[in-house]
C-alpha atoms as a PDB file:
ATOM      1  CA  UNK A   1       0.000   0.000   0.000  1.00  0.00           C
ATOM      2  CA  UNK A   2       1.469   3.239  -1.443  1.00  0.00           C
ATOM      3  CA  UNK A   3      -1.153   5.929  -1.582  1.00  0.00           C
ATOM      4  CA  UNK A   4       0.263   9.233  -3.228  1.00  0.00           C
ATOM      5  CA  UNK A   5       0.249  13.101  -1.565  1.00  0.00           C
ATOM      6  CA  UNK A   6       0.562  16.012  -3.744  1.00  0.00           C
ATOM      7  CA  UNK A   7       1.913  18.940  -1.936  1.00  0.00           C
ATOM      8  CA  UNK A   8       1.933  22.474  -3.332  1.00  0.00           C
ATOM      9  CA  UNK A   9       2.415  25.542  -1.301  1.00  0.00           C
ATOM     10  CA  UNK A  10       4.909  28.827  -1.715  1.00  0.00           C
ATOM     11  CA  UNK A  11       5.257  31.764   1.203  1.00  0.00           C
ATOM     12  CA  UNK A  12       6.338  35.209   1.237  1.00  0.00           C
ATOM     13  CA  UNK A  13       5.912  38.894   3.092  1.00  0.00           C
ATOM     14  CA  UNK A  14       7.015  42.017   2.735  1.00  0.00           C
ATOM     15  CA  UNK A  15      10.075  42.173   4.885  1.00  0.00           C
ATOM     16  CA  UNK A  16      13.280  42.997   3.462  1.00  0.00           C
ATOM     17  CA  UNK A  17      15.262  39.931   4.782  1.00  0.00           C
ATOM     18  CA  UNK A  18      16.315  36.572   3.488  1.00  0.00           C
ATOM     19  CA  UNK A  19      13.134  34.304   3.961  1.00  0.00           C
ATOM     20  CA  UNK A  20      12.669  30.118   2.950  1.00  0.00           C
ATOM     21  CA  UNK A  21       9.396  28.383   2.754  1.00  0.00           C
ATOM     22  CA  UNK A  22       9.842  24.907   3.777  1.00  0.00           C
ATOM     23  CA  UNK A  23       6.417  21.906   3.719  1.00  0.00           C
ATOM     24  CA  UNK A  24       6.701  20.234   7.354  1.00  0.00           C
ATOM     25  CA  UNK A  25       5.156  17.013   8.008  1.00  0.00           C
ATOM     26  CA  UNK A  26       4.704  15.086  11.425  1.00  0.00           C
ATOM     27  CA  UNK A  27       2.552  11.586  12.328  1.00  0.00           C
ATOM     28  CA  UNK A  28       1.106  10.907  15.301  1.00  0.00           C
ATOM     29  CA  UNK A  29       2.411  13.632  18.072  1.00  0.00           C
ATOM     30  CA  UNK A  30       5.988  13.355  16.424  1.00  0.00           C
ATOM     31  CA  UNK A  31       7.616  17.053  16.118  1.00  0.00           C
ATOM     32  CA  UNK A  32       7.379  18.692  12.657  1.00  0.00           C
ATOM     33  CA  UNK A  33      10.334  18.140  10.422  1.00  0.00           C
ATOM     34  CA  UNK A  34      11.038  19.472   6.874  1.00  0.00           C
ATOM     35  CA  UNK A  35       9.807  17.839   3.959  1.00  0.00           C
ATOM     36  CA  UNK A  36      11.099  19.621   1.398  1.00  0.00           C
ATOM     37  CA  UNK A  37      12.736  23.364   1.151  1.00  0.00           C
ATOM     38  CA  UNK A  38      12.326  26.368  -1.393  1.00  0.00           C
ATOM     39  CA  UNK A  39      15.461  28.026  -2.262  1.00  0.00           C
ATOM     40  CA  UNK A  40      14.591  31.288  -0.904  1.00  0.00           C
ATOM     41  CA  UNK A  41      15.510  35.242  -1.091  1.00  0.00           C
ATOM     42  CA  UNK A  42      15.447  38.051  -0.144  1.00  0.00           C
ATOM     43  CA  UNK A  43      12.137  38.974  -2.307  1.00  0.00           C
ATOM     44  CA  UNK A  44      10.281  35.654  -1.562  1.00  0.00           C
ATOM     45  CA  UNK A  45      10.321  32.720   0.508  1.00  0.00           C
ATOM     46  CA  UNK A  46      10.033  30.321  -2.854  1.00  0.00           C
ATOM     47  CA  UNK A  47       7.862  27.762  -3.249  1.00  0.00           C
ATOM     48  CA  UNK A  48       7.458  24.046  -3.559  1.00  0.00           C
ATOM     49  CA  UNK A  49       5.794  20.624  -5.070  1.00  0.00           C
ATOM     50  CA  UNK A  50       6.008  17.483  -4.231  1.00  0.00           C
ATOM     51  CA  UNK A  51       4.821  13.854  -3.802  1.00  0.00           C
ATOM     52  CA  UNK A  52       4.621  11.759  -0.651  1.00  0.00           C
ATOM     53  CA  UNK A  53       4.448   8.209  -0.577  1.00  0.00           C
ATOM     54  CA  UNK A  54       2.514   7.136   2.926  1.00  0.00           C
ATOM     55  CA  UNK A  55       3.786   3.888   3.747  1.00  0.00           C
ATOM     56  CA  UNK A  56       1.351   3.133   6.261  1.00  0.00           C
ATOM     57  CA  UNK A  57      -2.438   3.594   6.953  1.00  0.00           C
ATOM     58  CA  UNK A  58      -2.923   6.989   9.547  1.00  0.00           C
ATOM     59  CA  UNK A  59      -3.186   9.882   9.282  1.00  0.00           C
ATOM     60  CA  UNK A  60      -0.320  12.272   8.155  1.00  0.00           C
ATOM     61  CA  UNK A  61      -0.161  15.914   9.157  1.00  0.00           C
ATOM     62  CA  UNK A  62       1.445  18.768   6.803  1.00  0.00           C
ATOM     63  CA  UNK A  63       1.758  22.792   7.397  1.00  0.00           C
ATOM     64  CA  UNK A  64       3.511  25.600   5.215  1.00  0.00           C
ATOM     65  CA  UNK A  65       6.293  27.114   7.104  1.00  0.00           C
ATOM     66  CA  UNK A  66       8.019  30.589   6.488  1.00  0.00           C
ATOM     67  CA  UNK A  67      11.792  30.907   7.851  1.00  0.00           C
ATOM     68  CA  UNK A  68      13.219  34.327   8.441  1.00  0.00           C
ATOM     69  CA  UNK A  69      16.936  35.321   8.760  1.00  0.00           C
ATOM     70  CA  UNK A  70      17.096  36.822  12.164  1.00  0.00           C
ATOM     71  CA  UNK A  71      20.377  37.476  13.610  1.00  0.00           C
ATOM     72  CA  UNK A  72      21.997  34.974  10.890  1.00  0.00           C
ATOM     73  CA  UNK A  73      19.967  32.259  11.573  1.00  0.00           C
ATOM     74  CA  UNK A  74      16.544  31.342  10.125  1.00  0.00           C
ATOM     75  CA  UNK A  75      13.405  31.066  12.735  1.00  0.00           C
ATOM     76  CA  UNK A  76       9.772  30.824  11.761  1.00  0.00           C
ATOM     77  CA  UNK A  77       7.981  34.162  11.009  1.00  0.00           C
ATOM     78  CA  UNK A  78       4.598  32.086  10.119  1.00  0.00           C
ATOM     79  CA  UNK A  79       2.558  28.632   9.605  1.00  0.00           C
ATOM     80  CA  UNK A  80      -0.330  28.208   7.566  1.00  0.00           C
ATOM     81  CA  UNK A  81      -3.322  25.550   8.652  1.00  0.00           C
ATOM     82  CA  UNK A  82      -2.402  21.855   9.713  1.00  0.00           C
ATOM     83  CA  UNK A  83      -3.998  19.917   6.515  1.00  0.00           C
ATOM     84  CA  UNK A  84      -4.584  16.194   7.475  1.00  0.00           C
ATOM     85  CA  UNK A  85      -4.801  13.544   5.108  1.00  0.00           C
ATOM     86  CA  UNK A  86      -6.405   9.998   6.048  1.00  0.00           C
ATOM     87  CA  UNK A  87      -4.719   7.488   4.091  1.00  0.00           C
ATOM     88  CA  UNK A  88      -6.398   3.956   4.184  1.00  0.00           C
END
C-alpha cells in the first residue's frame, strides 16, 4: 500500500530579509520536520511541489512554514493551517 500526496504551497511577506518556505510534516504527536525546502531570497520565501508516498495507513499531518533570517539564523515568522490527510 502506497497511496500518493501532492503537496503544493509557496510563502512570502514584505520584509526585506532573506526568507525560505519549507512543507513540514509530522505523524502521530511526532515534532514537525522538513519535507522539502524552497530556495529562498530576499524577495520571496520560494515555493514548492512534491509527492509523498505514505507507507502506512494513519493519518499524516502537513503545514507551510516561512523561515526568516534573524540574527543569521533562520526562525519561523509564520505557519499556515495543519492539513490532514487519512490514508487507508
Amino acid at each position: 500500500m502506497h497511496a500518493r500526496i501532492h503537496l503544493k504551497g509557496s510563502g512570502d511577506n514584505d520584509d526585506y530579509f532573506f526568507k525560505r518556505f519549507c512543507v513540514q510534516e509530522r505523524t502521530g504527536h511526532q515534532a514537525w520536520h522538513n519535507l522539502r525546502c524552497a530556495r529562498g531570497g530576499d524577495v520571496s520565501g520560494g515555493s514548492v511541489t512534491m509527492d509523498v508516498k505514505a507507507a502506512r495507513r494513519g493519518i499524516y499531518e502537513f503545514r507551510g512554514v516561512l523561515f526568516e533570517d534573524w540574527h543569521k539564523r533562520l526562525q519561523p515568522s509564520a505557519a499556515s493551517d495543519v492539513y490532514r490527510v487519512m490514508v487507508r
